[in-house]
N, C-alpha and C. Protein backbone atom coordinates (compact mmCIF):
# COMPACT_ATOMS: atom_id res chain seq x y z
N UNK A 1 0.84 -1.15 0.00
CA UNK A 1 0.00 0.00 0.00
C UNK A 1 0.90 1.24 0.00
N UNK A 2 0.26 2.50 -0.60
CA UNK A 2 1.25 3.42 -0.99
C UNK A 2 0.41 4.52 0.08
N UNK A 3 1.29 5.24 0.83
CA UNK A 3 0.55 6.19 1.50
C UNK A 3 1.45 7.50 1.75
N UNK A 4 1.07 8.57 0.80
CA UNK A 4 1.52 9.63 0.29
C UNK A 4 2.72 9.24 -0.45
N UNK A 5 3.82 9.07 -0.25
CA UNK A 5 4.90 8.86 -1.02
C UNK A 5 5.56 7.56 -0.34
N UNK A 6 5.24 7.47 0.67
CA UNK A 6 5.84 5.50 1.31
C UNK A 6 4.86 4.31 1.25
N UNK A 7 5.55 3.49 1.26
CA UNK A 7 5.01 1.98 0.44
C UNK A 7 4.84 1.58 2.09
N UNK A 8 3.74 0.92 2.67
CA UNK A 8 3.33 0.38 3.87
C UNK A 8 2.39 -0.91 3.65
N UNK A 9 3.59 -1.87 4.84
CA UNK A 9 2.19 -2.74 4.74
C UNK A 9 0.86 -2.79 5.17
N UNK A 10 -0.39 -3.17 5.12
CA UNK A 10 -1.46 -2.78 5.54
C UNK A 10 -1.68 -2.82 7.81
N UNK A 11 -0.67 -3.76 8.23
CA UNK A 11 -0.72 -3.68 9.98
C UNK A 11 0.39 -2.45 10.06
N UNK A 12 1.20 -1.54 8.78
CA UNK A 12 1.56 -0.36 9.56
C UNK A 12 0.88 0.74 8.33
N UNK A 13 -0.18 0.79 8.27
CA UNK A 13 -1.35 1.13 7.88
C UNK A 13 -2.65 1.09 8.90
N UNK A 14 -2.49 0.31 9.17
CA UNK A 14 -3.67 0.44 10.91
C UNK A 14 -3.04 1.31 11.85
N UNK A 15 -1.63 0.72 12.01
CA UNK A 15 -1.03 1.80 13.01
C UNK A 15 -0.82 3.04 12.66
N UNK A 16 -0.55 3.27 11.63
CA UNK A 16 -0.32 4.76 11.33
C UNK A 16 -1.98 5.63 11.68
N UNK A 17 -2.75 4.75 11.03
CA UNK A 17 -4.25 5.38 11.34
C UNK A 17 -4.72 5.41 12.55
N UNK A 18 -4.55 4.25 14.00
CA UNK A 18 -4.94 4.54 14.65
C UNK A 18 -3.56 5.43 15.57
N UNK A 19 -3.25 6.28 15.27
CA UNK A 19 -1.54 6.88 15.69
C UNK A 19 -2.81 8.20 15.23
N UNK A 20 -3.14 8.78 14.22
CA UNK A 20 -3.65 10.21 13.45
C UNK A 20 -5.49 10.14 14.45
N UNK A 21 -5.79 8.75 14.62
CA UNK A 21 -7.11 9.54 14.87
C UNK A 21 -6.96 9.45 16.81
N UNK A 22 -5.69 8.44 17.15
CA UNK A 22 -5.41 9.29 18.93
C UNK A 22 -5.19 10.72 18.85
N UNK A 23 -4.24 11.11 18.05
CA UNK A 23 -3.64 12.71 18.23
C UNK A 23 -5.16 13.46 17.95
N UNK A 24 -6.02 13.07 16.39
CA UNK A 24 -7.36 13.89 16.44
C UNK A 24 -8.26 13.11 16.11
N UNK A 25 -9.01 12.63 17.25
CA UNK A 25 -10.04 11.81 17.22
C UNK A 25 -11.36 12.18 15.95
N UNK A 26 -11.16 13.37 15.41
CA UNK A 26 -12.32 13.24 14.21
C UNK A 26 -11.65 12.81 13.18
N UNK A 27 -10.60 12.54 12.96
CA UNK A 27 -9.62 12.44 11.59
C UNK A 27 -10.30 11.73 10.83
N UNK A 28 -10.60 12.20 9.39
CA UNK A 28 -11.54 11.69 7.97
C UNK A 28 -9.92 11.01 7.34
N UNK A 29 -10.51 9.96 6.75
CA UNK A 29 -9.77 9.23 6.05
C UNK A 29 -10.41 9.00 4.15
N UNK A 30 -9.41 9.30 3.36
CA UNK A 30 -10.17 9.33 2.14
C UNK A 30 -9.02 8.39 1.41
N UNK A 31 -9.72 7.32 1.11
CA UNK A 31 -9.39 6.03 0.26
C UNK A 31 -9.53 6.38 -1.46
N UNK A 32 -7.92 5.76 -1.60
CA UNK A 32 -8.24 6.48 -3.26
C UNK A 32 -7.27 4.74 -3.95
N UNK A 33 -8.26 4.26 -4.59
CA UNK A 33 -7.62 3.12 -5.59
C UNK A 33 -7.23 3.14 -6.46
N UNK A 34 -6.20 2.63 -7.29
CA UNK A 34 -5.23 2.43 -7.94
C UNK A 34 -6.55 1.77 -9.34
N UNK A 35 -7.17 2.22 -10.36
CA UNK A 35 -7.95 1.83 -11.61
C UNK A 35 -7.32 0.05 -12.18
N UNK A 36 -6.26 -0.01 -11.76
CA UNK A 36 -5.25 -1.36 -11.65
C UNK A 36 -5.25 -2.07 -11.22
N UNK A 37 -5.63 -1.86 -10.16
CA UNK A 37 -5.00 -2.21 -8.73
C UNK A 37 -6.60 -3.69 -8.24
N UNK A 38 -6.46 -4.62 -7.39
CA UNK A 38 -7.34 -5.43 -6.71
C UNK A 38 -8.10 -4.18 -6.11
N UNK A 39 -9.52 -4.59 -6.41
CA UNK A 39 -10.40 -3.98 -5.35
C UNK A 39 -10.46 -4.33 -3.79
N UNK A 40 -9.97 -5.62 -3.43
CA UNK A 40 -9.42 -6.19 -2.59
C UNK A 40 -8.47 -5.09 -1.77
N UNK A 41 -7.55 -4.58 -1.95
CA UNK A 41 -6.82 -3.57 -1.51
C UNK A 41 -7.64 -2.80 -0.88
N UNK A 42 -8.60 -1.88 -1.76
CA UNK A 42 -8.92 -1.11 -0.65
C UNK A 42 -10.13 -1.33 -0.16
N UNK A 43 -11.19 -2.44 0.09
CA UNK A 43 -11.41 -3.06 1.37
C UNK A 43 -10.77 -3.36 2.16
N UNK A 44 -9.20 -3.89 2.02
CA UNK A 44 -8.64 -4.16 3.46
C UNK A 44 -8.33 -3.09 3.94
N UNK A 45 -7.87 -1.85 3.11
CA UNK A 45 -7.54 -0.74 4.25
C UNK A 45 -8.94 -0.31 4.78
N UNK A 46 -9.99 -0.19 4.23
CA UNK A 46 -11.77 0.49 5.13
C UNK A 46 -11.53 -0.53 5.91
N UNK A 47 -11.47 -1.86 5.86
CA UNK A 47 -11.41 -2.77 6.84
C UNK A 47 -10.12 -2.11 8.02
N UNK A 48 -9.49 -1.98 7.81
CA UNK A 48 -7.78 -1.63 8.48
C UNK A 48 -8.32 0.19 9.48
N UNK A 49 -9.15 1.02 8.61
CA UNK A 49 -9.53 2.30 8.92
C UNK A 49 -10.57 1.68 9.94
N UNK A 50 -11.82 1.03 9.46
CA UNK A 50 -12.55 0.52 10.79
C UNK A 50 -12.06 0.29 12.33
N UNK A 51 -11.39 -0.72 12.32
CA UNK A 51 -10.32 -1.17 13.38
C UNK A 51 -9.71 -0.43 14.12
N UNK A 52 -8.91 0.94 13.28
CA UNK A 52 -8.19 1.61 14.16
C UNK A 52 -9.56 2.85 14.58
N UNK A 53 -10.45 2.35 14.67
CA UNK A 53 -11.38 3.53 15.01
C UNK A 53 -11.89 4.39 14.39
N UNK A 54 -11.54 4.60 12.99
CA UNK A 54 -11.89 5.96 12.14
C UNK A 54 -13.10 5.88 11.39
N UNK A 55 -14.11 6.78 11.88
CA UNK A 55 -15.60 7.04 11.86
C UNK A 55 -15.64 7.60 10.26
N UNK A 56 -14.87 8.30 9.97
CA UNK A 56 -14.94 9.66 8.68
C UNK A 56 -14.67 9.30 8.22
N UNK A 57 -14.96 8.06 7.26
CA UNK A 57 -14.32 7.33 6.00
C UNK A 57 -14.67 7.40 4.49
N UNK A 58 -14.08 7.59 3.53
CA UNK A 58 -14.97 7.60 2.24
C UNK A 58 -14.05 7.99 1.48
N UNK A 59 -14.67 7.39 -0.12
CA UNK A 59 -13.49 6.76 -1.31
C UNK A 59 -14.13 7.86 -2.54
N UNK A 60 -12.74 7.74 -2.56
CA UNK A 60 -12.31 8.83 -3.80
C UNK A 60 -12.68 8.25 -4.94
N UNK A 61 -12.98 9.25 -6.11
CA UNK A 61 -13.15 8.64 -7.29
C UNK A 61 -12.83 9.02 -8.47
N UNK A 62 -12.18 8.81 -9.24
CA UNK A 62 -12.52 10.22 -10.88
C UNK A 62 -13.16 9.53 -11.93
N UNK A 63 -13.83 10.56 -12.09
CA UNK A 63 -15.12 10.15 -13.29
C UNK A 63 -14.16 10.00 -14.75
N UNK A 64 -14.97 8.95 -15.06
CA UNK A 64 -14.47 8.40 -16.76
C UNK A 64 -14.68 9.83 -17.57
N UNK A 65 -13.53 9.51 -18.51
CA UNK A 65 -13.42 10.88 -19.79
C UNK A 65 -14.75 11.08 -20.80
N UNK A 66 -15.60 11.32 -20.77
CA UNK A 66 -16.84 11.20 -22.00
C UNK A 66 -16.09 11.38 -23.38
N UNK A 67 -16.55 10.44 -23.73
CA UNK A 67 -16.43 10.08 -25.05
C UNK A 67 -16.61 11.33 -25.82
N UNK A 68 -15.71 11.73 -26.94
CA UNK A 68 -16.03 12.60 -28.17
C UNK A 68 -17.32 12.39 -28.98
């Protein structure tokens, strides 16, 4: 898993998250997938964000190019 510019595995991916929502207990978390990538991935991190407590969750998206 890539998180901002470092590669993490998903148990220091829980920790890092539940580390941001001790310091601020409202901390929003916004999940953004790889168009490539297993959808699998990012269920385990909402799964991984659940766990460490984080209420404010929700996935990013970019809309397809419309056709000419």
């Amino acid at each position: 898993m890539t998180v901002g510019a470092d590669v993490k595995s998903l148990a220091e991916v829980e920790t890092s998250l539940t580390a941001a929502r001790e310091r601020f207990p409202g901390q929003a978390v916004v999940v953004r997938g790889d168009g490539r990538g297993p959808y699998q991935h990012v269920m385990d991190v909402m799964a991984a964000a659940r766990r460490a407590g984080i209420r404010n969750l929700s996935l990013s998206h970019q809309p397809l190019k419309a056709s000419p």
